[in-house]
Protein backbone atom coordinates (compact mmCIF):
# COMPACT_ATOMS: atom_id res chain seq x y z
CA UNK A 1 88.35 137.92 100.23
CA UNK A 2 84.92 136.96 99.15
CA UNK A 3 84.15 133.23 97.90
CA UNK A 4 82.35 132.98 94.57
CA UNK A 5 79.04 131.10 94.80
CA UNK A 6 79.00 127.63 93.02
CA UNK A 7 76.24 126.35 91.56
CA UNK A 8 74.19 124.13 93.55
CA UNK A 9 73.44 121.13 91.27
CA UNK A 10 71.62 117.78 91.97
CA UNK A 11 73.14 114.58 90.93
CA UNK A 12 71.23 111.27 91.08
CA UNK A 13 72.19 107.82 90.30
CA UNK A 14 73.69 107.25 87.09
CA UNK A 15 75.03 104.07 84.84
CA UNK A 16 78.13 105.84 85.76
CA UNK A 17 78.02 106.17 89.39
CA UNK A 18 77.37 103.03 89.85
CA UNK A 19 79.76 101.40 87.81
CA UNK A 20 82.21 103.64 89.88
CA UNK A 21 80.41 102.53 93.20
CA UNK A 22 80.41 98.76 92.27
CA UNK A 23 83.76 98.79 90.91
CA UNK A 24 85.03 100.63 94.22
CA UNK A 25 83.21 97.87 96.42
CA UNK A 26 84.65 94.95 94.38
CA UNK A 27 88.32 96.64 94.59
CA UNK A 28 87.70 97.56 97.92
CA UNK A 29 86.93 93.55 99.09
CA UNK A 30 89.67 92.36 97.12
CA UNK A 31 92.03 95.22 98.42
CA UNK A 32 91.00 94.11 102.46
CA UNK A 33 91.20 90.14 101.54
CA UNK A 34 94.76 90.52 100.19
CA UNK A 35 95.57 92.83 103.38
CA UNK A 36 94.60 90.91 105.47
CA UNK A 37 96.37 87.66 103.57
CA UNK A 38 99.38 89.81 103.96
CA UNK A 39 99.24 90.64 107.67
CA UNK A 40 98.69 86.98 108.76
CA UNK A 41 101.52 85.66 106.76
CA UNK A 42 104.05 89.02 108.74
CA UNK A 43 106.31 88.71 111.01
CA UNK A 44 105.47 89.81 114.17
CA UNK A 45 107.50 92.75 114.11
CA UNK A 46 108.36 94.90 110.96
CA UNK A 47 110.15 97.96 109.94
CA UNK A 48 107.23 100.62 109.54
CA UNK A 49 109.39 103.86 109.68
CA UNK A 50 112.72 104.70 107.30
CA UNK A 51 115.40 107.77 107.01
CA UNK A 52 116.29 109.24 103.95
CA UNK A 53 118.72 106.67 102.75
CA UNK A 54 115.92 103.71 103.12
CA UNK A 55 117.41 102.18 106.48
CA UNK A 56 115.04 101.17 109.06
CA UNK A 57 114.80 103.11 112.09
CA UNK A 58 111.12 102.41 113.49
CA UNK A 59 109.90 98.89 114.22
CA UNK A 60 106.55 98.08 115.10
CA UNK A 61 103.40 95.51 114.77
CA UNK A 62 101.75 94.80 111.53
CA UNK A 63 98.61 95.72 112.56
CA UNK A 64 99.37 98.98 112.96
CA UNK A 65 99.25 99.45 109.05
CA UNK A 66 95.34 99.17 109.51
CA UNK A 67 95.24 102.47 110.77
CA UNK A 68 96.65 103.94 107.69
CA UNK A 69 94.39 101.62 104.91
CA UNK A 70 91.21 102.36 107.22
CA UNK A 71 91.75 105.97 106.70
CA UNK A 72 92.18 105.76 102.59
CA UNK A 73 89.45 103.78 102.41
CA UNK A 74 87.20 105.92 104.61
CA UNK A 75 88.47 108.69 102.38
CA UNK A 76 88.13 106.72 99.16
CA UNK A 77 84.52 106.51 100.06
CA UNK A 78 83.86 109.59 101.12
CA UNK A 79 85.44 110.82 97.47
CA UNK A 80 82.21 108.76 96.12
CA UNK A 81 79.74 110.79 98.42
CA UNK A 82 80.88 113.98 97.80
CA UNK A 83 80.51 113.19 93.98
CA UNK A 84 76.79 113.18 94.46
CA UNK A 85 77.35 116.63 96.09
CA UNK A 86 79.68 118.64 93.15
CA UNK A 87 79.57 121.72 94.89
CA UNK A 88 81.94 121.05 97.58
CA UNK A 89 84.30 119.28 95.30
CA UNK A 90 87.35 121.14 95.64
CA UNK A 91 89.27 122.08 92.12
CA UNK A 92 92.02 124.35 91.37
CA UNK A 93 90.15 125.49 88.58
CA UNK A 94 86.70 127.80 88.67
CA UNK A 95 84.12 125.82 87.87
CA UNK A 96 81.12 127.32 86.28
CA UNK A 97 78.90 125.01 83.95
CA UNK A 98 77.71 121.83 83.95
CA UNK A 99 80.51 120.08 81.68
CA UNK A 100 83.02 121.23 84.28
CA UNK A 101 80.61 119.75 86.99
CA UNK A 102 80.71 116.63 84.55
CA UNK A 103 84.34 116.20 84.60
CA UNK A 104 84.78 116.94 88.02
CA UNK A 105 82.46 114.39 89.48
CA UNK A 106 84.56 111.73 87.07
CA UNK A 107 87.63 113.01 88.38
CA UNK A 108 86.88 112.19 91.84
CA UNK A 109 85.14 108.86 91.33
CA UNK A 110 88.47 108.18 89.41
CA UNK A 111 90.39 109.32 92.39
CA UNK A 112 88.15 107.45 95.14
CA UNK A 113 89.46 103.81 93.06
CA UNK A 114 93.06 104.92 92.94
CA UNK A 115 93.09 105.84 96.99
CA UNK A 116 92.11 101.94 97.31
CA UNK A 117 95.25 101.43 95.53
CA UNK A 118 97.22 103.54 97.89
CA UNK A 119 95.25 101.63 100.27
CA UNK A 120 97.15 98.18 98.70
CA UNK A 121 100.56 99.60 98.45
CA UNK A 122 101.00 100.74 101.98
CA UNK A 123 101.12 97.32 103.25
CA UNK A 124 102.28 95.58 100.07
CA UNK A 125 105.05 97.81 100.00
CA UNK A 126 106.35 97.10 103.61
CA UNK A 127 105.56 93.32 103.70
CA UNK A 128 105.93 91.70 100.57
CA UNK A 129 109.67 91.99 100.54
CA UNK A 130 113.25 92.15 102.91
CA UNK A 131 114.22 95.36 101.53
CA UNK A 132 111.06 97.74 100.68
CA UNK A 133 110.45 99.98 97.99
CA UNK A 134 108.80 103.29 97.83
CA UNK A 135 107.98 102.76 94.22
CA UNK A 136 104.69 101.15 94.36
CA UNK A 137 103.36 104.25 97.07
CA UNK A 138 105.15 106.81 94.91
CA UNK A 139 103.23 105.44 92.00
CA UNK A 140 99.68 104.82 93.13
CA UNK A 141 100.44 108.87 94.75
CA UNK A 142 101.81 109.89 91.07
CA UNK A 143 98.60 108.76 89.34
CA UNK A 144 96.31 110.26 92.09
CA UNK A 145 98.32 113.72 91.08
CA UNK A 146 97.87 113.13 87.51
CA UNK A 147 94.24 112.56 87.26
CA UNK A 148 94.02 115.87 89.48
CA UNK A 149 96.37 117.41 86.26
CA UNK A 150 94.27 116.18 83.93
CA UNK A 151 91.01 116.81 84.77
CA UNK A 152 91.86 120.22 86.18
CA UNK A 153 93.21 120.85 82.35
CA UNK A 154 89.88 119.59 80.94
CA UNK A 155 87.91 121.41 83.64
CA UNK A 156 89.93 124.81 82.43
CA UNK A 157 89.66 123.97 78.59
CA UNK A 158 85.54 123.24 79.63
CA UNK A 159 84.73 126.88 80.98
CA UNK A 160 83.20 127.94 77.50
C-alpha cells in the first residue's frame, strides 16, 4: 500500500507556541516539585501493582514511579517538538491544507500539557491515599482521548 505524501510545511515560533511551551515548563516544574513532595513524605514500600478487583499484589519502592513520570514527560515534550514539524504528526484523519495543519499542531500542544497531568496522577494516585483510585489516571487518559476526538472531528470537518 502506498503512503500519500503530506505536505511539508514550516512552522516557526508563534504567540501560540510559546504560550503552549511556557505553560508546559511552568506545569512541568510544578508537576516534578509536588512529585517529588510526594515521594519524600512515602512509605518506604508501596503497593505499585493491582488485580482486577483493586487488591494489591505487587509491592515495591517509591522511586520506582520516576520511571513512569520521566517517560510522560519526555513524551510530553517531545509532543511540543514534533508540533514544529506537522508532517509527522500522526492523525486518523487525512490531512491536506493548512487549517487541518492548524488544528493539528493545537491538538498536540494540547495533548503535550495533559500527558504532564498523567504525569501527576500516576504518583498522586498511588500515594496520596490507603486505598487508591484509578479515577484520577482514567481521567487525565479520558481527556487525552477526547482532545484526539475532537480535533480529529475538526480536522475532518476542515478538509474543504
Amino acid at each position: 500500500m502506498k503512503q500519500k505524501e503530506r505536505l511539508k510545511i514550516e512552522v516557526h515560533r508563534t504567540t501560540e507556541g510559546t504560550i503552549f511551551e511556557v505553560a508546559f515548563a511552568i506545569l512541568a516544574v510544578t508537576v516534578w516539585a509536588l512529585i517529588i513532595w510526594m515521594l519524600s513524605k512515602a512509605p518506604d514500600v508501596i503497593a505499585t501493582h493491582f488485580d482486577g478487583n483493586g487488591r494489591p499484589n505487587g509491592y515495591g519502592s517509591p522511586w520506582g514511579l520516576l520511571v513512569p513520570c520521566i517517560i510522560t514527560t519526555v513524551a510530553g515534550a517531545g509532543l511540543l517538538v514534533v508540533a514544529y514539524r506537522p508532517h509527522l504528526i500522526n492523525m486518523p484523519v487525512e490531512m491536506k491544507n493548512l487549517r487541518q495543519y492548524e488544528l493539528a499542531i493545537r491538538s498536540t500542544r494540547i495533548a503535550a500539557l495533559l500527558l504532564l497531568l498523567v504525569t501527576l496522577a500516576i504518583p498522586a494516585t498511588l500515594l496520596t491515599s490507603i486505598s487508591p483510585s484509578p479515577w484520577f489516571v482514567i481521567g487525565t487518559v479520558g481527556l487525552l482521548l477526547i482532545d484526539i476526538i475532537v480535533f480529529s472531528v475538526l480536522i475532518h470537518r476542515a478538509r474543504g
